[in-house]
C-alpha atoms as a PDB file:
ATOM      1  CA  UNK A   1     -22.766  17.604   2.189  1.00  0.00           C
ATOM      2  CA  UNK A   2     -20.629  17.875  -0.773  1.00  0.00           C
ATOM      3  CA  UNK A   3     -20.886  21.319  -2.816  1.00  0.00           C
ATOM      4  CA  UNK A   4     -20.897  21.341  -6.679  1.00  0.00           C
ATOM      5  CA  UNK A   5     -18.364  23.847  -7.566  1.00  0.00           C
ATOM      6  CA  UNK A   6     -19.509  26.507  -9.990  1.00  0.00           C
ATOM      7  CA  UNK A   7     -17.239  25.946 -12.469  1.00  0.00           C
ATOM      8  CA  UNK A   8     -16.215  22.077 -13.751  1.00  0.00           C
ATOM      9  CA  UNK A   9     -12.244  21.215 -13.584  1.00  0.00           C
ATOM     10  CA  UNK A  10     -11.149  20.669 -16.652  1.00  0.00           C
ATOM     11  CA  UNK A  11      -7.713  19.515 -16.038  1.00  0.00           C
ATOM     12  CA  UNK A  12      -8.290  16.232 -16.845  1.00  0.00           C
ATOM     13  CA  UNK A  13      -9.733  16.598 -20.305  1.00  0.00           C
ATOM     14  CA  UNK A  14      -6.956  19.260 -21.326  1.00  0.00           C
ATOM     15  CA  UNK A  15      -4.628  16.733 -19.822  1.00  0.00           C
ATOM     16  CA  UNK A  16      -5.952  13.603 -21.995  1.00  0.00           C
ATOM     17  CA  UNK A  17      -6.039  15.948 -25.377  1.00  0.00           C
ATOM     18  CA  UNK A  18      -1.918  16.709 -25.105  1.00  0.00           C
ATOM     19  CA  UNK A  19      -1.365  13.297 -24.331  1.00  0.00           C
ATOM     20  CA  UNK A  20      -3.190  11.809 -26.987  1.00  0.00           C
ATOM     21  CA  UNK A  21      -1.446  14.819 -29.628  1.00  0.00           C
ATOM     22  CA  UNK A  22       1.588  13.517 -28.463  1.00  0.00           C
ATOM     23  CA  UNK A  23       1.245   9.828 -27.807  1.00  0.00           C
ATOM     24  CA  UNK A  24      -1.514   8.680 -30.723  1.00  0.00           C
ATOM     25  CA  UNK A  25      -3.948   6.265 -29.926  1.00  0.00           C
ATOM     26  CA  UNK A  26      -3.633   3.309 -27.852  1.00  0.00           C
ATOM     27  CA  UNK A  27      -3.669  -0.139 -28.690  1.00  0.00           C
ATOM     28  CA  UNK A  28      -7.148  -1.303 -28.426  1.00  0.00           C
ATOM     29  CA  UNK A  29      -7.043  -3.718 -25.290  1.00  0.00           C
ATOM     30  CA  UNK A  30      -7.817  -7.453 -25.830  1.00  0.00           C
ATOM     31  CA  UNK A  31     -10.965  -7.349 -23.446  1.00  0.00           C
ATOM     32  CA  UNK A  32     -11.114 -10.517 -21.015  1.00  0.00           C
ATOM     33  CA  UNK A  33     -13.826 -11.709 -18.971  1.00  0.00           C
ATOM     34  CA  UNK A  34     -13.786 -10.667 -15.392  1.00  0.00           C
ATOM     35  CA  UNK A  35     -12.251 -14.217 -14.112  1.00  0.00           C
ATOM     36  CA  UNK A  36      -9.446 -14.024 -16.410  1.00  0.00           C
ATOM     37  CA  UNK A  37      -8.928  -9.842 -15.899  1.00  0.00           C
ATOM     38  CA  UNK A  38      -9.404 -11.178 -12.299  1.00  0.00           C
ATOM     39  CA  UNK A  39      -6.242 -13.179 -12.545  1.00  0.00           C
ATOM     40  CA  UNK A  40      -4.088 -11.496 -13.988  1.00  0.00           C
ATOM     41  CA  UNK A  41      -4.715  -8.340 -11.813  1.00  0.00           C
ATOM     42  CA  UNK A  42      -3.985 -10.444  -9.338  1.00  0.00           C
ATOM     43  CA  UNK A  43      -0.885 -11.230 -10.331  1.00  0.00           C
ATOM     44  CA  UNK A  44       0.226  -8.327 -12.611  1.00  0.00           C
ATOM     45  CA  UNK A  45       1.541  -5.843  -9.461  1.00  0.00           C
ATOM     46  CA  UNK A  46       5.095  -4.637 -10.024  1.00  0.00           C
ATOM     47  CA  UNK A  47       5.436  -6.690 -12.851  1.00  0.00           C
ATOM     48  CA  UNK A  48       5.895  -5.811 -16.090  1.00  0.00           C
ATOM     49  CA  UNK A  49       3.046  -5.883 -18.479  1.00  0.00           C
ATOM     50  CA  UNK A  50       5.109  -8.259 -21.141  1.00  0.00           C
ATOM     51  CA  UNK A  51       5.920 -10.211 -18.899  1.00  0.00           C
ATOM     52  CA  UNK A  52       2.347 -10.642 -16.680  1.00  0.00           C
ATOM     53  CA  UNK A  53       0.696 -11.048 -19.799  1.00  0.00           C
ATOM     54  CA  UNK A  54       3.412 -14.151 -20.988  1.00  0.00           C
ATOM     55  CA  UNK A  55       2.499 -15.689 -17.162  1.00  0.00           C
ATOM     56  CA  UNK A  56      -1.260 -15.433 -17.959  1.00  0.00           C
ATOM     57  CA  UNK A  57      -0.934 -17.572 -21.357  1.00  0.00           C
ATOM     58  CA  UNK A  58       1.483 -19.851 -19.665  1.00  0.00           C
ATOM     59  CA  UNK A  59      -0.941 -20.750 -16.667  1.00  0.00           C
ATOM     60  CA  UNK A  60      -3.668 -20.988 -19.778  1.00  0.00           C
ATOM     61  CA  UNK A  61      -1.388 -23.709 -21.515  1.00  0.00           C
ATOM     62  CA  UNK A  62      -0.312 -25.313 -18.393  1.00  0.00           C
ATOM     63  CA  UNK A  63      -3.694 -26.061 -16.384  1.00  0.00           C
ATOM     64  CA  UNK A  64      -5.609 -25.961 -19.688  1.00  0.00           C
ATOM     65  CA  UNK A  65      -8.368 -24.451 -17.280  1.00  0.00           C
ATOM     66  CA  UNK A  66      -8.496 -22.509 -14.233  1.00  0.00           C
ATOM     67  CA  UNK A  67     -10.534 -25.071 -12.563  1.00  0.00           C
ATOM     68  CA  UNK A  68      -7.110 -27.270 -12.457  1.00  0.00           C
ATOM     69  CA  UNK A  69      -5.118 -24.001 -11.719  1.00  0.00           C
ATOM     70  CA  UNK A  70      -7.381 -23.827  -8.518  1.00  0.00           C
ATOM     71  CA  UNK A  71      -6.919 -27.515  -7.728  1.00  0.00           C
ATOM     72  CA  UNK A  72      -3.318 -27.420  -8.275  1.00  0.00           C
ATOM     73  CA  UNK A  73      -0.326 -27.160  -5.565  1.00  0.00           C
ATOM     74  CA  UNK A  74       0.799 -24.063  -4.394  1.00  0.00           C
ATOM     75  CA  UNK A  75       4.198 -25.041  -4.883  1.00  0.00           C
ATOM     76  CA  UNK A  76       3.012 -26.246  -8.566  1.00  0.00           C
ATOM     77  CA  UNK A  77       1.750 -22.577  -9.170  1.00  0.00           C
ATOM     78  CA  UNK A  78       4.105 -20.443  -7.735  1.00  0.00           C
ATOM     79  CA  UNK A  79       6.609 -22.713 -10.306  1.00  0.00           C
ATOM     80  CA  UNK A  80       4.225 -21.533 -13.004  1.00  0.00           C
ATOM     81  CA  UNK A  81       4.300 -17.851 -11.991  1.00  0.00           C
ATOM     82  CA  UNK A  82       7.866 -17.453 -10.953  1.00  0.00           C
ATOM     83  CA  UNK A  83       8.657 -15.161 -13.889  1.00  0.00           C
ATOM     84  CA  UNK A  84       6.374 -11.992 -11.629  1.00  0.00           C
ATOM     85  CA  UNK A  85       6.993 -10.223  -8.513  1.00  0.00           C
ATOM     86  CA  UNK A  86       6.251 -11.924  -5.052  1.00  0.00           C
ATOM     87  CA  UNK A  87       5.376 -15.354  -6.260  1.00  0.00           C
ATOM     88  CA  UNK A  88       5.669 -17.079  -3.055  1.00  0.00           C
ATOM     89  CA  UNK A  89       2.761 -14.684  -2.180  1.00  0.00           C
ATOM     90  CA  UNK A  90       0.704 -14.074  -4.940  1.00  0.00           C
ATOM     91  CA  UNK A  91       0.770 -17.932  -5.399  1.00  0.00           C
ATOM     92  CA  UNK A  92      -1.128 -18.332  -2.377  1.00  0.00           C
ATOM     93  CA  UNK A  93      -3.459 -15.262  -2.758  1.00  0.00           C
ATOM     94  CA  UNK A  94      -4.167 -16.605  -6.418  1.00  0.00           C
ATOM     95  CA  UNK A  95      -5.339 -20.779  -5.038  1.00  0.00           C
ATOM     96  CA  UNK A  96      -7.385 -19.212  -2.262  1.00  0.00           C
ATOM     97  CA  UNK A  97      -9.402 -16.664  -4.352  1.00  0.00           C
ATOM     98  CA  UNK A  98      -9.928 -19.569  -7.044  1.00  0.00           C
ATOM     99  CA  UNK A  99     -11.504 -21.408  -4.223  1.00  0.00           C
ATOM    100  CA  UNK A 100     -13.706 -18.734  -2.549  1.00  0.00           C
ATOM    101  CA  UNK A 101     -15.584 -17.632  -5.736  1.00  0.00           C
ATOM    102  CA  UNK A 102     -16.264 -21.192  -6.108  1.00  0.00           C
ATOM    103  CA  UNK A 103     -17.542 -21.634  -2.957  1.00  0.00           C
ATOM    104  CA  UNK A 104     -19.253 -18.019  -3.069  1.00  0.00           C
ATOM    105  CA  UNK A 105     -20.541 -18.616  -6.445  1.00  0.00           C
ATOM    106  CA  UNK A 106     -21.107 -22.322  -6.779  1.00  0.00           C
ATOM    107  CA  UNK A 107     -18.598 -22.431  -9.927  1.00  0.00           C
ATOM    108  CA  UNK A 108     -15.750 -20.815 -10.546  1.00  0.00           C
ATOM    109  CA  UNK A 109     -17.010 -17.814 -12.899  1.00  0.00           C
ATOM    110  CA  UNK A 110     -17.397 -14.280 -12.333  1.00  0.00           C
ATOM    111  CA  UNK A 111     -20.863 -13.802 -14.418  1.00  0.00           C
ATOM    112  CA  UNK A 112     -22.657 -13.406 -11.830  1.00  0.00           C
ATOM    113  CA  UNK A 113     -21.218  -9.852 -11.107  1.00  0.00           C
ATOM    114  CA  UNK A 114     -22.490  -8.552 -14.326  1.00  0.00           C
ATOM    115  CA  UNK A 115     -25.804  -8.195 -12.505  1.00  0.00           C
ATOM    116  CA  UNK A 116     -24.378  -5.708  -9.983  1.00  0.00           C
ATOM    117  CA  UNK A 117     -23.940  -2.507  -9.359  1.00  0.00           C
ATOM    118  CA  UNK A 118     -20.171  -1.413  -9.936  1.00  0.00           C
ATOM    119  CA  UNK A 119     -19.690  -0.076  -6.298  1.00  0.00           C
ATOM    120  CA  UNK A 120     -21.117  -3.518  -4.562  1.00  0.00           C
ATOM    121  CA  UNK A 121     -19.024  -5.492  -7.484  1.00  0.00           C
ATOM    122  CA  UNK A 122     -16.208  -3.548  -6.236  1.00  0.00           C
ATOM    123  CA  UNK A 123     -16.720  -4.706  -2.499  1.00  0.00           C
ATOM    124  CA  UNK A 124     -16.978  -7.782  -3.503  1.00  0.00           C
ATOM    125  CA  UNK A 125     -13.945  -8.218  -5.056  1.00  0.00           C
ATOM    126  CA  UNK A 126     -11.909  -6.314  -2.227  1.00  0.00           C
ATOM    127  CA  UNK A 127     -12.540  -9.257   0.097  1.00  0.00           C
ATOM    128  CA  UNK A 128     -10.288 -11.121  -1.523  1.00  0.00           C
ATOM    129  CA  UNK A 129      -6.604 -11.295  -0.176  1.00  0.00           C
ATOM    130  CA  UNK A 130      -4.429  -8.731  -2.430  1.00  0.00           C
ATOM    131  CA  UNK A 131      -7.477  -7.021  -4.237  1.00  0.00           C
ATOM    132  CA  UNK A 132      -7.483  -3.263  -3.212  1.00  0.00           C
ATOM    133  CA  UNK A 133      -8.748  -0.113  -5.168  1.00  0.00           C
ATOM    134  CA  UNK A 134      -6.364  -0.831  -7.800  1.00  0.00           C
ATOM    135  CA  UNK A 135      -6.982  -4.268  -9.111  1.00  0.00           C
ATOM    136  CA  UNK A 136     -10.931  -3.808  -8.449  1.00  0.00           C
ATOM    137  CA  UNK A 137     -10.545  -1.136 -10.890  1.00  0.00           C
ATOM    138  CA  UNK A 138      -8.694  -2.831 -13.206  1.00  0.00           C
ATOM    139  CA  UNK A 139     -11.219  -5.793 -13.242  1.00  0.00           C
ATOM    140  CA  UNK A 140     -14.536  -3.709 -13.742  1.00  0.00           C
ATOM    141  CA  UNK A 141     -13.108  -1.460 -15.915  1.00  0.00           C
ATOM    142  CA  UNK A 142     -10.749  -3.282 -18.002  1.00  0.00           C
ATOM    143  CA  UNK A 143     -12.712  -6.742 -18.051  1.00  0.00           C
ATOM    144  CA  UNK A 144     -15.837  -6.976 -20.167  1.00  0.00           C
ATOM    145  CA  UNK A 145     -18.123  -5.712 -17.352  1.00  0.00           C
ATOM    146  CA  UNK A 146     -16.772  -2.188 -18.462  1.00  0.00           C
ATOM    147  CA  UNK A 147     -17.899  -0.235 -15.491  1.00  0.00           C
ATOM    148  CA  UNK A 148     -16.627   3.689 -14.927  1.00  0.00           C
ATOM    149  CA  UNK A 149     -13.373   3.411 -13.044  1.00  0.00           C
ATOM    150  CA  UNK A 150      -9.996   4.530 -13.033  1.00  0.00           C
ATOM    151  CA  UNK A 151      -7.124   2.152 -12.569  1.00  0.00           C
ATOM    152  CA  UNK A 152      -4.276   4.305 -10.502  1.00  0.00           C
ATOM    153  CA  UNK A 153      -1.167   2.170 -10.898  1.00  0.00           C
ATOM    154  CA  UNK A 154       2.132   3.571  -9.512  1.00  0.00           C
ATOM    155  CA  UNK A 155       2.393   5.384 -12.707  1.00  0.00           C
ATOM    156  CA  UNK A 156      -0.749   6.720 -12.869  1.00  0.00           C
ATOM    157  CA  UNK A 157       0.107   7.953  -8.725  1.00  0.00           C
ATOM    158  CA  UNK A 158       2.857   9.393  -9.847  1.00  0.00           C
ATOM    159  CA  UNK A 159       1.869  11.533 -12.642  1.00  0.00           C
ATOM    160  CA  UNK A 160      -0.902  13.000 -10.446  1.00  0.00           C
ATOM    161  CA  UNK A 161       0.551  13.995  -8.076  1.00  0.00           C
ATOM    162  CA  UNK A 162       3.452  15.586  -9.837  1.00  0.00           C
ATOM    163  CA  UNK A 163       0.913  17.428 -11.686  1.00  0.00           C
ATOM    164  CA  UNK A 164      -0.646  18.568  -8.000  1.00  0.00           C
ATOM    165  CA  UNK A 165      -4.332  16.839  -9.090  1.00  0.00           C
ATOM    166  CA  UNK A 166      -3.997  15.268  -5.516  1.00  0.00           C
ATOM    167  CA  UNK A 167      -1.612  15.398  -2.394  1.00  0.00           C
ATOM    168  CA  UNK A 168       1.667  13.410  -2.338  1.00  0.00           C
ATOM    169  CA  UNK A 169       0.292  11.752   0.624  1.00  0.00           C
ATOM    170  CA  UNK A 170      -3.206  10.422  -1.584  1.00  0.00           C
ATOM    171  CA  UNK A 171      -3.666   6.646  -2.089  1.00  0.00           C
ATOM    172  CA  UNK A 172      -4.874   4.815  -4.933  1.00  0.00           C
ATOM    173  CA  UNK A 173      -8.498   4.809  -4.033  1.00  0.00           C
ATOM    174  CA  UNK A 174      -8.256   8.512  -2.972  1.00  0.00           C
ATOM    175  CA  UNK A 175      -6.735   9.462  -6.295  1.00  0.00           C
ATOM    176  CA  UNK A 176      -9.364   7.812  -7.981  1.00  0.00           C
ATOM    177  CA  UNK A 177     -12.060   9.050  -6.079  1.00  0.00           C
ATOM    178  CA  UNK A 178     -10.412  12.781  -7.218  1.00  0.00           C
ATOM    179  CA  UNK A 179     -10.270  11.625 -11.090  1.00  0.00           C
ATOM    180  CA  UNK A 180     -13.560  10.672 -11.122  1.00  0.00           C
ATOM    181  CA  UNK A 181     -14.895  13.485  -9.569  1.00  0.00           C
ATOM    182  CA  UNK A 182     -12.804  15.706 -12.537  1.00  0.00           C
ATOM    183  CA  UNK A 183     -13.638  13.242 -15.155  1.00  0.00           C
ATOM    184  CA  UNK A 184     -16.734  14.337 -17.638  1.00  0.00           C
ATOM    185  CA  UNK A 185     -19.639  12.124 -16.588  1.00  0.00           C
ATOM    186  CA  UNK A 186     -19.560  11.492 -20.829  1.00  0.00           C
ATOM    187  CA  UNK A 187     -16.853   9.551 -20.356  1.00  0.00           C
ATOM    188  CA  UNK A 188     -17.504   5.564 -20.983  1.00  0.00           C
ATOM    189  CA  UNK A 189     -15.874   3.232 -19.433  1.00  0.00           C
ATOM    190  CA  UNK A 190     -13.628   2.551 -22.677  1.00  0.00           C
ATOM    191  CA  UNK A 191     -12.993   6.281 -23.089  1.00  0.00           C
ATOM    192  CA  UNK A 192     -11.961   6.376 -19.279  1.00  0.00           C
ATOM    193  CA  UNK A 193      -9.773   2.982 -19.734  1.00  0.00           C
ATOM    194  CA  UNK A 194      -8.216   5.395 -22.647  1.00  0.00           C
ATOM    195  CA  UNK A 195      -7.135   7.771 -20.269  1.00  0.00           C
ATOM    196  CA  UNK A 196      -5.549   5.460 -17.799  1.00  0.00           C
ATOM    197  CA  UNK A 197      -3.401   3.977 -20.416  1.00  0.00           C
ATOM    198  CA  UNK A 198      -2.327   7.097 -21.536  1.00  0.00           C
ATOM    199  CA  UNK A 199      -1.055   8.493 -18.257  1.00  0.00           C
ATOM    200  CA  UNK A 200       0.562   5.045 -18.225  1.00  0.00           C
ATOM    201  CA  UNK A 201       2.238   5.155 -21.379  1.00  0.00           C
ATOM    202  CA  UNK A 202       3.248   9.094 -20.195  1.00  0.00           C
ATOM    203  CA  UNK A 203       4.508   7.598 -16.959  1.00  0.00           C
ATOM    204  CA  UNK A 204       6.495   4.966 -18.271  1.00  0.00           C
ATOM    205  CA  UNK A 205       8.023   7.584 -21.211  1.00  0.00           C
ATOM    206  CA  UNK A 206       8.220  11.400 -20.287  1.00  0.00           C
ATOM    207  CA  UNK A 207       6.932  11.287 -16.473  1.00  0.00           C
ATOM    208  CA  UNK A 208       9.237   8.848 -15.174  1.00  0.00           C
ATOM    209  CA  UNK A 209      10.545   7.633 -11.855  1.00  0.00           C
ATOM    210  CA  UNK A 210      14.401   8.346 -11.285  1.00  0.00           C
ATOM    211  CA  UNK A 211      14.931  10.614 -14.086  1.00  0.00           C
ATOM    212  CA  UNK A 212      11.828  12.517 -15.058  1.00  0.00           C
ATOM    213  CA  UNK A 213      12.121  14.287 -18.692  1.00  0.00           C
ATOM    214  CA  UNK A 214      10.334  17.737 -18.255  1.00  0.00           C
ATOM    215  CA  UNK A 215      11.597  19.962 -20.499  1.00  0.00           C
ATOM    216  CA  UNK A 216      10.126  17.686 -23.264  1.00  0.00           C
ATOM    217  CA  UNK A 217       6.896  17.239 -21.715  1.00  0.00           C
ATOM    218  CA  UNK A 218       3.722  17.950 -23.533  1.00  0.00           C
ATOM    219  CA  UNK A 219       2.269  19.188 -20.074  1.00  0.00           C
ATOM    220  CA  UNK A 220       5.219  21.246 -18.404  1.00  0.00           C
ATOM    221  CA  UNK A 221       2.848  24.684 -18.369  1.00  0.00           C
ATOM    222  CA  UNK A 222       0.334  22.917 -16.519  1.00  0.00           C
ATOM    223  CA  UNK A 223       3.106  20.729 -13.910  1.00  0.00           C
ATOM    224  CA  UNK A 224       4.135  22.424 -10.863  1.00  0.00           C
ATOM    225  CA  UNK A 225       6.908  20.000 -10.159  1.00  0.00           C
ATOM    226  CA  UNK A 226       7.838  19.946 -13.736  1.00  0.00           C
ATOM    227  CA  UNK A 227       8.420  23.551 -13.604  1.00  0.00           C
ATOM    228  CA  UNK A 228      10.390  23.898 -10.357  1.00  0.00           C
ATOM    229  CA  UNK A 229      12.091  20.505 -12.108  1.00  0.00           C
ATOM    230  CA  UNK A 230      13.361  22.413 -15.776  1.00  0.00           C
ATOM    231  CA  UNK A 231      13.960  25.259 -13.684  1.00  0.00           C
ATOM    232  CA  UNK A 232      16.388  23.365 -11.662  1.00  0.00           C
ATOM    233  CA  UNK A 233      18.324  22.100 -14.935  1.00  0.00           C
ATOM    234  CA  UNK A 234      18.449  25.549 -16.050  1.00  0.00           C
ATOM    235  CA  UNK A 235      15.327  26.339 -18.614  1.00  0.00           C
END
């Protein structure tokens, strides 16, 4: 049985307030429909978001509509999607998902989810080959089924567990599982999408991987590695 603590951690909202002082507002996203968010989730791992994005529109132009990007070649779409990570792979995983919603759906939309409850929409999805906790996320949170989840990228992995919110050893889905838990249950899903894409645009600017910039970061009081880290370089 899982005990409510007596007093709510509030990590996570002090957390979103410096980044968003110090960061501004994101971009509002361009909300897709799950098949498309499907996609390019699909597709988008360890790939740059310029350049997943430019791969989505070009498969758009290309096939003119996903029904002939599922009937095409594999050979024909990993050509298409060579610009991303792994597309020998992701090629492969991207023809045979096409297929099975068809087949599980009877057309190839994802409508039908919108009827579901997020957790059995997320099992769903996570029977397809390269959809884990991640990329299910990412599609019911970011798509316009906007569900409450928390996409943990390897940014988003990073910056969490520098900041001792979970153990080095924790997983996507375990890091989410902890963010939720510490996220205010008056979050939306847009408000939570917020807070993914700041710890994103944190990761990807102050919190990075090789050379992590500490001394200017708006949450160095609150870090334990970024405090060992400036202490290191001589704070």
């Amino acid at each position: 049985m899982r005990v409510t603590p007596l007093f709510p951690d509030t990590r996570l909202v002090e957390i979103h307030g410096r980044l968003l002082a110090r960061y501004g507002q994101p971009a509002a996203r361009d909300v897709w429909d799950p098949l498309k968010q499907f996609i390019y989730s699909l597709l988008s791992s360890r790939t740059k978001t310029e350049v997943s994005h430019e791969v989505v529109r070009h498969l758009e132009i290309k096939f003119e509509s996903w029904e002939k990007l599922r009937d095409a070649s594999i050979p024909e779409i990993e050509d298409a999607i060579r610009a991303i990570t792994f597309p020998e792979q992701k090629a492969v995983h991207l023809k045979r998902a096409l297929e099975q919603i068809t087949q599980r759906c009877g057309t190839l939309s994802l409508d039908l989810l919108k009827s579901y409850r997020t957790d059995k929409v997320r099992s769903w999805l996570e029977r397809f080959d390269g959809v884990g906790a991640k990329t299910s996320a990412a599609i019911v949170n970011f798509s316009t089924l906007r569900r409450r989840a928390i996409c943990v990228d390897s940014h988003h992995l990073r910056v969490t567990q520098r900041l001792g919110l979970v153990s080095k050893s924790a997983d996507a889905r375990a890091t989410e599982d902890r963010l939720m838990e510490m996220a205010p249950a008056t979050w939306s899903a847009e408000m939570l999408d917020e807070h993914h894409t700041l710890i994103k645009i944190h990761g990807q600017q102050t919190c990075t991987f090789a050379e992590p910039r500490c001394r200017t970061c708006p949450l160095l009081d609150i870090c334990p590695t970024g405090a060992k880290t400036a202490n290191s370089q001589g704070k």
